[in-house]
Protein backbone atom coordinates (compact mmCIF):
# COMPACT_ATOMS: atom_id res chain seq x y z
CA UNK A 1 17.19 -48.44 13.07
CA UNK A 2 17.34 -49.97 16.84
CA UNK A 3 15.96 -53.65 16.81
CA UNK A 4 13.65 -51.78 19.63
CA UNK A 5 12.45 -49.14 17.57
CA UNK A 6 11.50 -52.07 14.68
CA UNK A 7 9.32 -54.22 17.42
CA UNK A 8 7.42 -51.49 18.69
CA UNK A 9 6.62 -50.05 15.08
CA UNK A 10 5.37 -53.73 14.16
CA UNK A 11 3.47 -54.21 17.00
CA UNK A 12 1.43 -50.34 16.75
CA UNK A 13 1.10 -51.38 13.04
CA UNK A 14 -0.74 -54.84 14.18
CA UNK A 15 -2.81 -53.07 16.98
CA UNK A 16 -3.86 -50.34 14.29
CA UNK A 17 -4.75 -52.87 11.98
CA UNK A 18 -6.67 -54.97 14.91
CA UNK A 19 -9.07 -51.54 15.59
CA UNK A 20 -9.66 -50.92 11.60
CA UNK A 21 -10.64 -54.41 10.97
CA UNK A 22 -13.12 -54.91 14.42
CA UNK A 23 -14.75 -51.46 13.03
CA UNK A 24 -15.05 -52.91 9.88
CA UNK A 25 -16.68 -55.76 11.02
CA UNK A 26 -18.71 -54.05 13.48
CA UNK A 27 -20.32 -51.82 10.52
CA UNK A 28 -20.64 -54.85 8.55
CA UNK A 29 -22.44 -56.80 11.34
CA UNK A 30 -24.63 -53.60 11.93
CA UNK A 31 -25.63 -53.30 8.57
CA UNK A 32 -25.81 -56.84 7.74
CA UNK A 33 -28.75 -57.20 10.67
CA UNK A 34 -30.37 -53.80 10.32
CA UNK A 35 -29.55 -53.13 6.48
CA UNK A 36 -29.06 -49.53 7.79
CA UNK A 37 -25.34 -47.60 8.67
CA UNK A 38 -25.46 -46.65 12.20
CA UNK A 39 -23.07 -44.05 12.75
CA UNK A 40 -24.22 -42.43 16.38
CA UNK A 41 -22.33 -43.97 18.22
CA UNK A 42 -19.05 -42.81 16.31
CA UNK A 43 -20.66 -39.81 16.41
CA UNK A 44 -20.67 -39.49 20.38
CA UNK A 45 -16.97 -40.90 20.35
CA UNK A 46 -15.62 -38.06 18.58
CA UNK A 47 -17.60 -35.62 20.37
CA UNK A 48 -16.12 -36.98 23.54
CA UNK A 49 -12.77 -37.01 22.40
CA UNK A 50 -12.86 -33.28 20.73
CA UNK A 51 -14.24 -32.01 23.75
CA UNK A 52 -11.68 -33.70 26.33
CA UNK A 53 -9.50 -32.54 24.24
CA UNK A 54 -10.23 -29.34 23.91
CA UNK A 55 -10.59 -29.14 27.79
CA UNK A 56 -7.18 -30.38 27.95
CA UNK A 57 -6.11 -27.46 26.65
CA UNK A 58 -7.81 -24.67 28.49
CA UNK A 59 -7.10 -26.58 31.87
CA UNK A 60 -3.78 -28.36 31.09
CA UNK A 61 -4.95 -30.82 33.87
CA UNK A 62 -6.07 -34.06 32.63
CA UNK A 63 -8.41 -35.30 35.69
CA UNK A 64 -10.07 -32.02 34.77
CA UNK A 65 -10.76 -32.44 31.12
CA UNK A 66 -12.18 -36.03 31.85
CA UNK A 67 -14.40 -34.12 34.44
CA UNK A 68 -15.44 -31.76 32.13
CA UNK A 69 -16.09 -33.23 28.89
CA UNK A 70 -18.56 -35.71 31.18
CA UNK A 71 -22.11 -33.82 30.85
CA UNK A 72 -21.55 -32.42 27.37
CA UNK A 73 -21.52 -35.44 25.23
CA UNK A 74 -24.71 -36.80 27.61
CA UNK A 75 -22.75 -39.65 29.21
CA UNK A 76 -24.86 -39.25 32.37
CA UNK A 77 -28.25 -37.92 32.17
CA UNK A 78 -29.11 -34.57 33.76
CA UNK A 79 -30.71 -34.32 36.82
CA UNK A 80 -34.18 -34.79 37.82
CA UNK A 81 -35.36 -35.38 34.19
């Protein structure tokens, strides 16, 4: 295995372990302070991602699939509400 190959595994292992363990302690604070799981906002992640995703694939254009997956997952409110 190329030394090169070896750092850059190490280093995506750290950063993976980095995101589990501020999750982790972001659900702990949460329901530490509110003694209640709040899961919404994971919720709207993955709806985000799924759908740019998704739009990805129909467009194969990826300024268009950020465009797109926009209004479903309610990141801006709709107009004149």
């Amino acid at each position: 295995m190329p030394t090169t190959l070896l750092v850059v595994q190490i280093l995506n292992g750290l950063q993976l372990g980095v995101i589990l363990f501020l999750i982790a302690a972001g659900l702990t604070l949460v329901f530490g302070v509110m003694n209640f799981v709040n899961l919404a906002h994971g919720v709207q992640y993955m709806l985000g991602a799924y759908l740019a995703v998704m739009f990805y694939g129909l467009t194969e254009n990826f300024a268009a699939a950020l465009v797109l997956f926009i209004r479903p997952t309610g990141l801006f409110p709709a107009q004149g509400r």
